[in-house]
PDB file of N, CA and C in Angstrom:
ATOM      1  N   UNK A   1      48.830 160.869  91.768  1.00  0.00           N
ATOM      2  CA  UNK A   1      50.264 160.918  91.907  1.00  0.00           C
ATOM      3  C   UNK A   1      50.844 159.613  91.367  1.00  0.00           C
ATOM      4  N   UNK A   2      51.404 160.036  90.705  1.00  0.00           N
ATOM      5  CA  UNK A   2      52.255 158.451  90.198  1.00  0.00           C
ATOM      6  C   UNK A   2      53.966 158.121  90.722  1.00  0.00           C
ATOM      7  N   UNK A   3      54.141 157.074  90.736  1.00  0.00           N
ATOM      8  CA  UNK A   3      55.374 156.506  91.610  1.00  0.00           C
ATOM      9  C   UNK A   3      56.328 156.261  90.415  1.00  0.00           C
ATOM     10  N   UNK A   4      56.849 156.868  90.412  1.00  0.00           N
ATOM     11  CA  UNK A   4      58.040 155.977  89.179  1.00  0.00           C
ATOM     12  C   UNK A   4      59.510 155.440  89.977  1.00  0.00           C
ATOM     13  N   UNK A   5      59.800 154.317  89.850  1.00  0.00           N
ATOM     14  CA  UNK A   5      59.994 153.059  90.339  1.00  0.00           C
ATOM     15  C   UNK A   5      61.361 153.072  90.006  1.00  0.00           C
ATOM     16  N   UNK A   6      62.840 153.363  90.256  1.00  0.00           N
ATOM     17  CA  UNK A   6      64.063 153.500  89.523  1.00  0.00           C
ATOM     18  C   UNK A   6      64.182 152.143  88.717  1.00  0.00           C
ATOM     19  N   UNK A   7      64.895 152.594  87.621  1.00  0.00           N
ATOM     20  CA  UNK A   7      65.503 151.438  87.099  1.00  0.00           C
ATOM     21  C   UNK A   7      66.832 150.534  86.918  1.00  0.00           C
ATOM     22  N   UNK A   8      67.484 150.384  86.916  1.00  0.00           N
ATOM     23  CA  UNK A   8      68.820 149.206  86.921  1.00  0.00           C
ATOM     24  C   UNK A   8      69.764 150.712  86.080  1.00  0.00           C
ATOM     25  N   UNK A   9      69.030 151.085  85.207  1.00  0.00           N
ATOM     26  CA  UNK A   9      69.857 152.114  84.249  1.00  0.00           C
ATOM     27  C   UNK A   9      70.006 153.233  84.867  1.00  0.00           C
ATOM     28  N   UNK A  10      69.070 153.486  86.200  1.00  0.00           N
ATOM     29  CA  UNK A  10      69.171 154.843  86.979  1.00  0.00           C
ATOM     30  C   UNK A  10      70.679 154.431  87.799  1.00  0.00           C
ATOM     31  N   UNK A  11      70.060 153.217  88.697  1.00  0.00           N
ATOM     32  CA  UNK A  11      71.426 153.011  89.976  1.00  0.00           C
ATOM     33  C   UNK A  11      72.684 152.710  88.958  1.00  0.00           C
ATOM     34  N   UNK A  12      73.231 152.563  87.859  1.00  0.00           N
ATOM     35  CA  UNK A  12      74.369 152.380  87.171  1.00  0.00           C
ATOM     36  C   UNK A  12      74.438 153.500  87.072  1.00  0.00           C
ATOM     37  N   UNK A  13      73.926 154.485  86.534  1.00  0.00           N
ATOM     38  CA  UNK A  13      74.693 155.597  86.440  1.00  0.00           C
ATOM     39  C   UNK A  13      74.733 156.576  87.541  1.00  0.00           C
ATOM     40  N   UNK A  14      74.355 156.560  89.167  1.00  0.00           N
ATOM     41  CA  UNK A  14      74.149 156.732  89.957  1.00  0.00           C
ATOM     42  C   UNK A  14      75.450 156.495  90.547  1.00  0.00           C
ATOM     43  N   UNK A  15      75.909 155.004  90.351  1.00  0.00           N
ATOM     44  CA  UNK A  15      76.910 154.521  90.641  1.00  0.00           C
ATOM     45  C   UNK A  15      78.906 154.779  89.792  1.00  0.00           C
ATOM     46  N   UNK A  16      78.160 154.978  88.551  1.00  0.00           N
ATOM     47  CA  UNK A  16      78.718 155.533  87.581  1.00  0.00           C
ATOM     48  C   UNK A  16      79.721 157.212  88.273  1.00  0.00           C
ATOM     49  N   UNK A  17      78.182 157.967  88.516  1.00  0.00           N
ATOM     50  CA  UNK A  17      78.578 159.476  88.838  1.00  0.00           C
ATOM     51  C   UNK A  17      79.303 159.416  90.438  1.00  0.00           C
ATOM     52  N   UNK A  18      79.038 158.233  91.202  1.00  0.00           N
ATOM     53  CA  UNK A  18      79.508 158.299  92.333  1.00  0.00           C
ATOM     54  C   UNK A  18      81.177 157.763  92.008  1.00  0.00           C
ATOM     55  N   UNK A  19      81.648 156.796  91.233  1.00  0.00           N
ATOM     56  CA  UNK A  19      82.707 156.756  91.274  1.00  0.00           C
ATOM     57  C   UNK A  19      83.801 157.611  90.596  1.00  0.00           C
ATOM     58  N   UNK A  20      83.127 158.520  89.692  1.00  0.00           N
ATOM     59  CA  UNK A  20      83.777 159.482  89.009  1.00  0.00           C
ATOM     60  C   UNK A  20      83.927 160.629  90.174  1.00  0.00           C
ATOM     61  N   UNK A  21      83.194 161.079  91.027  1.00  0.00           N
ATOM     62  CA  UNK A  21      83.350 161.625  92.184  1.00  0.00           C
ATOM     63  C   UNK A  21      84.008 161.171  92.897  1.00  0.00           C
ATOM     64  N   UNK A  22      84.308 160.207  93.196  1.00  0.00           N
ATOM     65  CA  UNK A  22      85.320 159.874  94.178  1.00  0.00           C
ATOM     66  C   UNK A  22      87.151 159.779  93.504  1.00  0.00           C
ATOM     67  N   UNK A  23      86.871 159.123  92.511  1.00  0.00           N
ATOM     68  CA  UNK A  23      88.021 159.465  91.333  1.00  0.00           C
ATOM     69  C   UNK A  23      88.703 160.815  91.447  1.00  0.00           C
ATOM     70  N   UNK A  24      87.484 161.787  91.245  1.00  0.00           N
ATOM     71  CA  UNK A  24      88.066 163.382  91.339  1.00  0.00           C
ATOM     72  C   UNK A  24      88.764 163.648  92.567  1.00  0.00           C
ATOM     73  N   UNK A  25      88.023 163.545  93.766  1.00  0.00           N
ATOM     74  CA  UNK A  25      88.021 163.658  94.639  1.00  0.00           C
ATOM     75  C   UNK A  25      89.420 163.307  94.994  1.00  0.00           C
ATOM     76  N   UNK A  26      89.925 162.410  95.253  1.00  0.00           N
ATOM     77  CA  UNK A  26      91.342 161.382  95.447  1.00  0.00           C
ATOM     78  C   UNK A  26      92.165 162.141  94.156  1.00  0.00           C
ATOM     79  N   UNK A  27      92.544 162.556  93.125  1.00  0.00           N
ATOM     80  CA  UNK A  27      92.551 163.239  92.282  1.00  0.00           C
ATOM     81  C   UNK A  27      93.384 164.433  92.537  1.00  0.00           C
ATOM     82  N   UNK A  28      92.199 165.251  93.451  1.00  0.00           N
ATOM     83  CA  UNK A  28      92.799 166.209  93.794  1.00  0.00           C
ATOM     84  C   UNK A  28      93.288 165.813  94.839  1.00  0.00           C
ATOM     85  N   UNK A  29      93.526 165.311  96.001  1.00  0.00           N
ATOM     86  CA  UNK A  29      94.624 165.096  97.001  1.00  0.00           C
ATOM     87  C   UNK A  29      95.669 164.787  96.369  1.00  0.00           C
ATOM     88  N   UNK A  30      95.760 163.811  95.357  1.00  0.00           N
ATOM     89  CA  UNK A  30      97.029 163.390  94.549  1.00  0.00           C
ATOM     90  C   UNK A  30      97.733 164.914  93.930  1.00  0.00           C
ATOM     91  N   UNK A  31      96.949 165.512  93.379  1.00  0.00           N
ATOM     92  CA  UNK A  31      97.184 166.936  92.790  1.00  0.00           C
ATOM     93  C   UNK A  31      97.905 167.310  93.628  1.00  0.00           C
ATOM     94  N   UNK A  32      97.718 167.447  94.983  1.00  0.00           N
ATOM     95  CA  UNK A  32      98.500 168.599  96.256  1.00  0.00           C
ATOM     96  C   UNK A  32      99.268 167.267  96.498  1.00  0.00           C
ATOM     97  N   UNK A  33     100.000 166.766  96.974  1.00  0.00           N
ATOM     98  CA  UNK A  33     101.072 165.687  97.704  1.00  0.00           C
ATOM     99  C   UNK A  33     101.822 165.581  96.061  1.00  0.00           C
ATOM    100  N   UNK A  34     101.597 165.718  94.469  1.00  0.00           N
ATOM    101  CA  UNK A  34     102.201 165.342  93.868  1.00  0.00           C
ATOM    102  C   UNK A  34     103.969 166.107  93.656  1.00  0.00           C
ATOM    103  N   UNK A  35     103.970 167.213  94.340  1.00  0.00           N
ATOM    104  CA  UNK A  35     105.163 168.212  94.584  1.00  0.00           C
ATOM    105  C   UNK A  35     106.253 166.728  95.087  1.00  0.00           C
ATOM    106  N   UNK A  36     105.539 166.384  96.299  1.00  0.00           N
ATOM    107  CA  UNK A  36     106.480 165.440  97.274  1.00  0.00           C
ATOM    108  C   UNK A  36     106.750 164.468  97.433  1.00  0.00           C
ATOM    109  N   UNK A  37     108.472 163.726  97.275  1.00  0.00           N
ATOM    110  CA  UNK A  37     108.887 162.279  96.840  1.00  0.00           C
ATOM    111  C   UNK A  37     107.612 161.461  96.839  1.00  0.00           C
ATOM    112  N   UNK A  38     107.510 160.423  96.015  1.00  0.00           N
ATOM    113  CA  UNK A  38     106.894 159.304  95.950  1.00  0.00           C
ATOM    114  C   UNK A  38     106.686 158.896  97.590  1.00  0.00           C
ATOM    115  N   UNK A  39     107.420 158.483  98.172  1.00  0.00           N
ATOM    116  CA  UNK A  39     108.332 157.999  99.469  1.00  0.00           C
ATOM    117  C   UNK A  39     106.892 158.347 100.507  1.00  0.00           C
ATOM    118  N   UNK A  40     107.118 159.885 100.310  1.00  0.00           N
ATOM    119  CA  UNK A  40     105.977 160.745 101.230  1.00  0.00           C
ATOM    120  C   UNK A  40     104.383 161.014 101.084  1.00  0.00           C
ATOM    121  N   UNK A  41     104.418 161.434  99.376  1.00  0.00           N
ATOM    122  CA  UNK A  41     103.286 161.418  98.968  1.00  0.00           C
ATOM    123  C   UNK A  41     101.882 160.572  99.084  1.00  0.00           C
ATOM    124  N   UNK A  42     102.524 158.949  99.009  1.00  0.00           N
ATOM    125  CA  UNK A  42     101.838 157.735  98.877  1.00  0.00           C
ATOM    126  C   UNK A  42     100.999 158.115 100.120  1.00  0.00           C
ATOM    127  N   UNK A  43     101.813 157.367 101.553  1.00  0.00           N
ATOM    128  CA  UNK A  43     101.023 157.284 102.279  1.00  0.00           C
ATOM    129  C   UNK A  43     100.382 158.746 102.895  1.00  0.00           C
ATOM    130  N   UNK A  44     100.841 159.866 102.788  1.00  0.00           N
ATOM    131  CA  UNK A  44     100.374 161.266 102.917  1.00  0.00           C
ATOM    132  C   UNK A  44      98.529 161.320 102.383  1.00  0.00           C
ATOM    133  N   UNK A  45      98.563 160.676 100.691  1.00  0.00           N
ATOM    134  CA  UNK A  45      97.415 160.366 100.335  1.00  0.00           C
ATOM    135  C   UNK A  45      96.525 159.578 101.559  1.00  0.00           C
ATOM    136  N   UNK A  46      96.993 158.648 101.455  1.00  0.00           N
ATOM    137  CA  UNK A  46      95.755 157.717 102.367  1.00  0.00           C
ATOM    138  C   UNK A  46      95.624 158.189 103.640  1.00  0.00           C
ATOM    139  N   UNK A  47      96.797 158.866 104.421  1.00  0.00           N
ATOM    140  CA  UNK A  47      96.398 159.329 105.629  1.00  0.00           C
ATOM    141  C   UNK A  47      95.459 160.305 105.587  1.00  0.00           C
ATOM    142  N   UNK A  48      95.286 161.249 104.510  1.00  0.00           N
ATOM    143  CA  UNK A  48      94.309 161.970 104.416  1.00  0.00           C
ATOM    144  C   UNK A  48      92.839 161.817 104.376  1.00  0.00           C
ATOM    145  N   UNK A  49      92.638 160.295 103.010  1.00  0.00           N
ATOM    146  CA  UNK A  49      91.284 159.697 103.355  1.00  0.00           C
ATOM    147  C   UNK A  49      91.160 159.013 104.841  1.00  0.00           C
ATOM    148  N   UNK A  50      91.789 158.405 104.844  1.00  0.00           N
ATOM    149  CA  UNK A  50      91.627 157.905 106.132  1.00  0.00           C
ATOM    150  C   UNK A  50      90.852 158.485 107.192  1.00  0.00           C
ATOM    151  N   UNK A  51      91.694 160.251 107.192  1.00  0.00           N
ATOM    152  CA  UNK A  51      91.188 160.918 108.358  1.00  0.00           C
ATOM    153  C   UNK A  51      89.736 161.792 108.307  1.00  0.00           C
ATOM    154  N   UNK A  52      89.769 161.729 106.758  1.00  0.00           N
ATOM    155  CA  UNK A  52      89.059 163.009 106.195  1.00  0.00           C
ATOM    156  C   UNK A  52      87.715 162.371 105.858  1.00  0.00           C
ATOM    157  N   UNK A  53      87.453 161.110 104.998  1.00  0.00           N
ATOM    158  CA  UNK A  53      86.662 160.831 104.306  1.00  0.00           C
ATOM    159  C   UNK A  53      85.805 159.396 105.556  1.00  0.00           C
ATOM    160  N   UNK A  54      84.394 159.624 105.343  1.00  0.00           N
ATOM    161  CA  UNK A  54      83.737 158.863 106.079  1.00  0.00           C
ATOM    162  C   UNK A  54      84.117 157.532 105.529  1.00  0.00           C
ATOM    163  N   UNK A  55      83.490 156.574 106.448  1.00  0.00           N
ATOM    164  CA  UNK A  55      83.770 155.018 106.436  1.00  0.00           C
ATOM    165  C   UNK A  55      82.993 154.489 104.916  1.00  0.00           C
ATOM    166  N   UNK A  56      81.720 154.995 104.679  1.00  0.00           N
ATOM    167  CA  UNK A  56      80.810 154.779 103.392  1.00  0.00           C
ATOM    168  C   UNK A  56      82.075 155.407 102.645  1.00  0.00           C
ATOM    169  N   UNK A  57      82.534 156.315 102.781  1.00  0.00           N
ATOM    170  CA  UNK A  57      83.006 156.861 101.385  1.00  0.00           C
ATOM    171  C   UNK A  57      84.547 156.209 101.001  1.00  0.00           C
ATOM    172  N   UNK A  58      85.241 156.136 101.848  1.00  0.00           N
ATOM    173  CA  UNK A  58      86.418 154.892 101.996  1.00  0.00           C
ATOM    174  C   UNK A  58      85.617 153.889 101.496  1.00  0.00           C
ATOM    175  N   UNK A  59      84.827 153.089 101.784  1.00  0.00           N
ATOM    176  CA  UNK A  59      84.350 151.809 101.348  1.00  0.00           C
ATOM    177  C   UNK A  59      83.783 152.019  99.977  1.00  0.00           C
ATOM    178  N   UNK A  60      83.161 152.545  99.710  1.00  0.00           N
ATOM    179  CA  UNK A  60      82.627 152.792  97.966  1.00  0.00           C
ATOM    180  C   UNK A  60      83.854 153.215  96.630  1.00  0.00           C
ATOM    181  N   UNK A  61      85.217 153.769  97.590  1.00  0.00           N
ATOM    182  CA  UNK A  61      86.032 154.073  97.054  1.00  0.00           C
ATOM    183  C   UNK A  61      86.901 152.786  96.590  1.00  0.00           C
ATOM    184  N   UNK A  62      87.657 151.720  98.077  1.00  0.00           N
ATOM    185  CA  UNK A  62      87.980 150.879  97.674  1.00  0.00           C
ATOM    186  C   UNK A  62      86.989 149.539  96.536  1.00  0.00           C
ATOM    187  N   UNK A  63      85.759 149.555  96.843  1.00  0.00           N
ATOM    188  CA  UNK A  63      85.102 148.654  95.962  1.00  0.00           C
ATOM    189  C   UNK A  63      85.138 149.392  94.640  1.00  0.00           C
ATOM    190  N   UNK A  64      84.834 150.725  94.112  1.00  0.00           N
ATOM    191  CA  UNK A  64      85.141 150.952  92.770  1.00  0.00           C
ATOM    192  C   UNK A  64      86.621 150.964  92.117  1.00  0.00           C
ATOM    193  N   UNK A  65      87.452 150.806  93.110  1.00  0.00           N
ATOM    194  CA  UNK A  65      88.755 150.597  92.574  1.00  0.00           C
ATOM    195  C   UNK A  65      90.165 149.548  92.957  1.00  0.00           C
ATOM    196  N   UNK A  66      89.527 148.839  93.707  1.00  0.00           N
ATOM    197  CA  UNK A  66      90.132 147.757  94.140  1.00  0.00           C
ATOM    198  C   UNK A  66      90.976 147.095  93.016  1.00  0.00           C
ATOM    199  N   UNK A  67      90.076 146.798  92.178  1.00  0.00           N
ATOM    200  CA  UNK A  67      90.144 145.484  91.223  1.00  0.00           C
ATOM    201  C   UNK A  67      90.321 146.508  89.696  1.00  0.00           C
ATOM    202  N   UNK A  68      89.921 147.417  89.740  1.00  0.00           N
ATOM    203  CA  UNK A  68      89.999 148.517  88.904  1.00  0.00           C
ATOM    204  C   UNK A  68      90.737 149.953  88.786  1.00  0.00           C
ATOM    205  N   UNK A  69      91.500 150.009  89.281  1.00  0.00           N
ATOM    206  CA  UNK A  69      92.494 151.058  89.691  1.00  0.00           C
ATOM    207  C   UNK A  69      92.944 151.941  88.336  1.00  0.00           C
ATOM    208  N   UNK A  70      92.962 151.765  86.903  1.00  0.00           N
ATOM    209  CA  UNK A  70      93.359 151.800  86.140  1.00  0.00           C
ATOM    210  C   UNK A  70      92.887 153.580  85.791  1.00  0.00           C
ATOM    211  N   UNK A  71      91.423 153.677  86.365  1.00  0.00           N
ATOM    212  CA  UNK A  71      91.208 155.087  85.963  1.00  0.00           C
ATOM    213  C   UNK A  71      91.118 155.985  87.109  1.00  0.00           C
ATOM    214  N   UNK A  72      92.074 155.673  88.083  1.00  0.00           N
ATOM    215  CA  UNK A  72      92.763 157.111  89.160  1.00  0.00           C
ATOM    216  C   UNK A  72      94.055 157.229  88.692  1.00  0.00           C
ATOM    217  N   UNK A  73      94.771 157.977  89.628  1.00  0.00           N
ATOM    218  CA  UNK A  73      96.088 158.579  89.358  1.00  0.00           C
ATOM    219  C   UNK A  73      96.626 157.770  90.247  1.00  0.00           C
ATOM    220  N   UNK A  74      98.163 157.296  89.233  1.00  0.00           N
ATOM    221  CA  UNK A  74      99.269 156.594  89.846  1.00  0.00           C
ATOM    222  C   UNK A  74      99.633 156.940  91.479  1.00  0.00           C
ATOM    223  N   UNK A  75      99.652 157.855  91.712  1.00  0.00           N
ATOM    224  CA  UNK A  75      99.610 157.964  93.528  1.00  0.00           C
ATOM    225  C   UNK A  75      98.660 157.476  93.979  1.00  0.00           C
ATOM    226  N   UNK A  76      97.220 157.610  93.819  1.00  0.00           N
ATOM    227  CA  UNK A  76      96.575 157.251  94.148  1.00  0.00           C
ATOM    228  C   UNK A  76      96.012 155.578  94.214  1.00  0.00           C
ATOM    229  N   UNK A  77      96.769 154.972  93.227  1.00  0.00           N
ATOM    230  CA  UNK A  77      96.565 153.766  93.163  1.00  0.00           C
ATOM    231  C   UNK A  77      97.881 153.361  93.890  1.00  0.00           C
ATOM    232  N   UNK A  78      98.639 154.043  94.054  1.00  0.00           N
ATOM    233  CA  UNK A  78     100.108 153.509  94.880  1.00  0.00           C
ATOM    234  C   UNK A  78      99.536 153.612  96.740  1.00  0.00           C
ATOM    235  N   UNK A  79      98.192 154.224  96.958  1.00  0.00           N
ATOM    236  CA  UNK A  79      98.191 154.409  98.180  1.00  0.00           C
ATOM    237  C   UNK A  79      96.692 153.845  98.296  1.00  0.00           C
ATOM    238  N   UNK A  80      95.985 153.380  98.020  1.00  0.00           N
ATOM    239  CA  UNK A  80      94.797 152.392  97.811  1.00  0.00           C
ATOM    240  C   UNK A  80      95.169 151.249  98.929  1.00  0.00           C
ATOM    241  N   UNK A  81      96.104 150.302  99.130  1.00  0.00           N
ATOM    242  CA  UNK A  81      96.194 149.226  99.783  1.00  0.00           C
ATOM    243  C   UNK A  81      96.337 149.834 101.232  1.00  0.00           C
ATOM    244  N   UNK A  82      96.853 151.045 101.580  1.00  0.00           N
ATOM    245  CA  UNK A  82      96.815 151.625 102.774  1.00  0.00           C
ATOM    246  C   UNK A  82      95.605 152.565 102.687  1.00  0.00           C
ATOM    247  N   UNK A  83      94.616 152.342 102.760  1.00  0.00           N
ATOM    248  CA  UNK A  83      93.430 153.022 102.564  1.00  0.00           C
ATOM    249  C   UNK A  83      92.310 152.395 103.987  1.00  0.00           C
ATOM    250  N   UNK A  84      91.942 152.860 104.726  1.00  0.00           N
ATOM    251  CA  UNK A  84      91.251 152.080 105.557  1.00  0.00           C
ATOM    252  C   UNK A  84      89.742 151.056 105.502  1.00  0.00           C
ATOM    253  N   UNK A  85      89.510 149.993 105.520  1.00  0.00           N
ATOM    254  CA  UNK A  85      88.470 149.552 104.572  1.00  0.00           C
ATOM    255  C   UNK A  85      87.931 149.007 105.958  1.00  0.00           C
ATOM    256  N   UNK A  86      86.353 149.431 105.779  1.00  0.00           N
ATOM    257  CA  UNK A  86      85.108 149.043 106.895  1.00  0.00           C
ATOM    258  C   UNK A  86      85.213 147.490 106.863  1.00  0.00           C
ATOM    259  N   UNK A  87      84.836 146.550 107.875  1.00  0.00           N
ATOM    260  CA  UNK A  87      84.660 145.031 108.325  1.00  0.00           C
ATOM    261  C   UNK A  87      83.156 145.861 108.075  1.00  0.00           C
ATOM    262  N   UNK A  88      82.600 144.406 107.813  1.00  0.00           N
ATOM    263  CA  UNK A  88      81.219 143.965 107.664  1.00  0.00           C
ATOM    264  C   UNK A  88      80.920 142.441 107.639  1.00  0.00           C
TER     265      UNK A  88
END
């Protein structure tokens, strides 16, 4: 039996497919709240992760887009700072 050992090129794109998933993901909540004022929509978004999405997945979300916001949707980056983020 042989062990094959991941490589740096596996967890990047591992990491890669996880933030494009979460992208989508947030995506489509933006999709449904986009009907309703800015005003409502914003925080409507985050109350949803908030309630919906585990603490790992909030946290992997804000670290892939914190500093990088550029490839979600404008609601979604309008509701990022109200997003709930794990202490560690």
């Amino acid at each position: 039996m042989t062990i094959v050992e991941p490589t740096s090129h596996d967890a990047d794109r591992h990491q890669a497919a996880k933030r494009e998933t979460l992208a989508r993901m947030a995506g489509q909540i933006a999709d449904f709240f986009k009907s309703y004022p800015e005003e409502q929509a914003v925080p409507a978004i985050a109350d949803h992760i908030n309630q919906f999405w585990s603490r790992r997945m909030r946290e992997d979300f804000v670290v892939a887009f914190d500093t990088q916001s550029a490839d979600i949707q404008p609601l979604v980056q309008a509701a990022l700072p109200a997003i709930r983020r794990t202490s560690r």
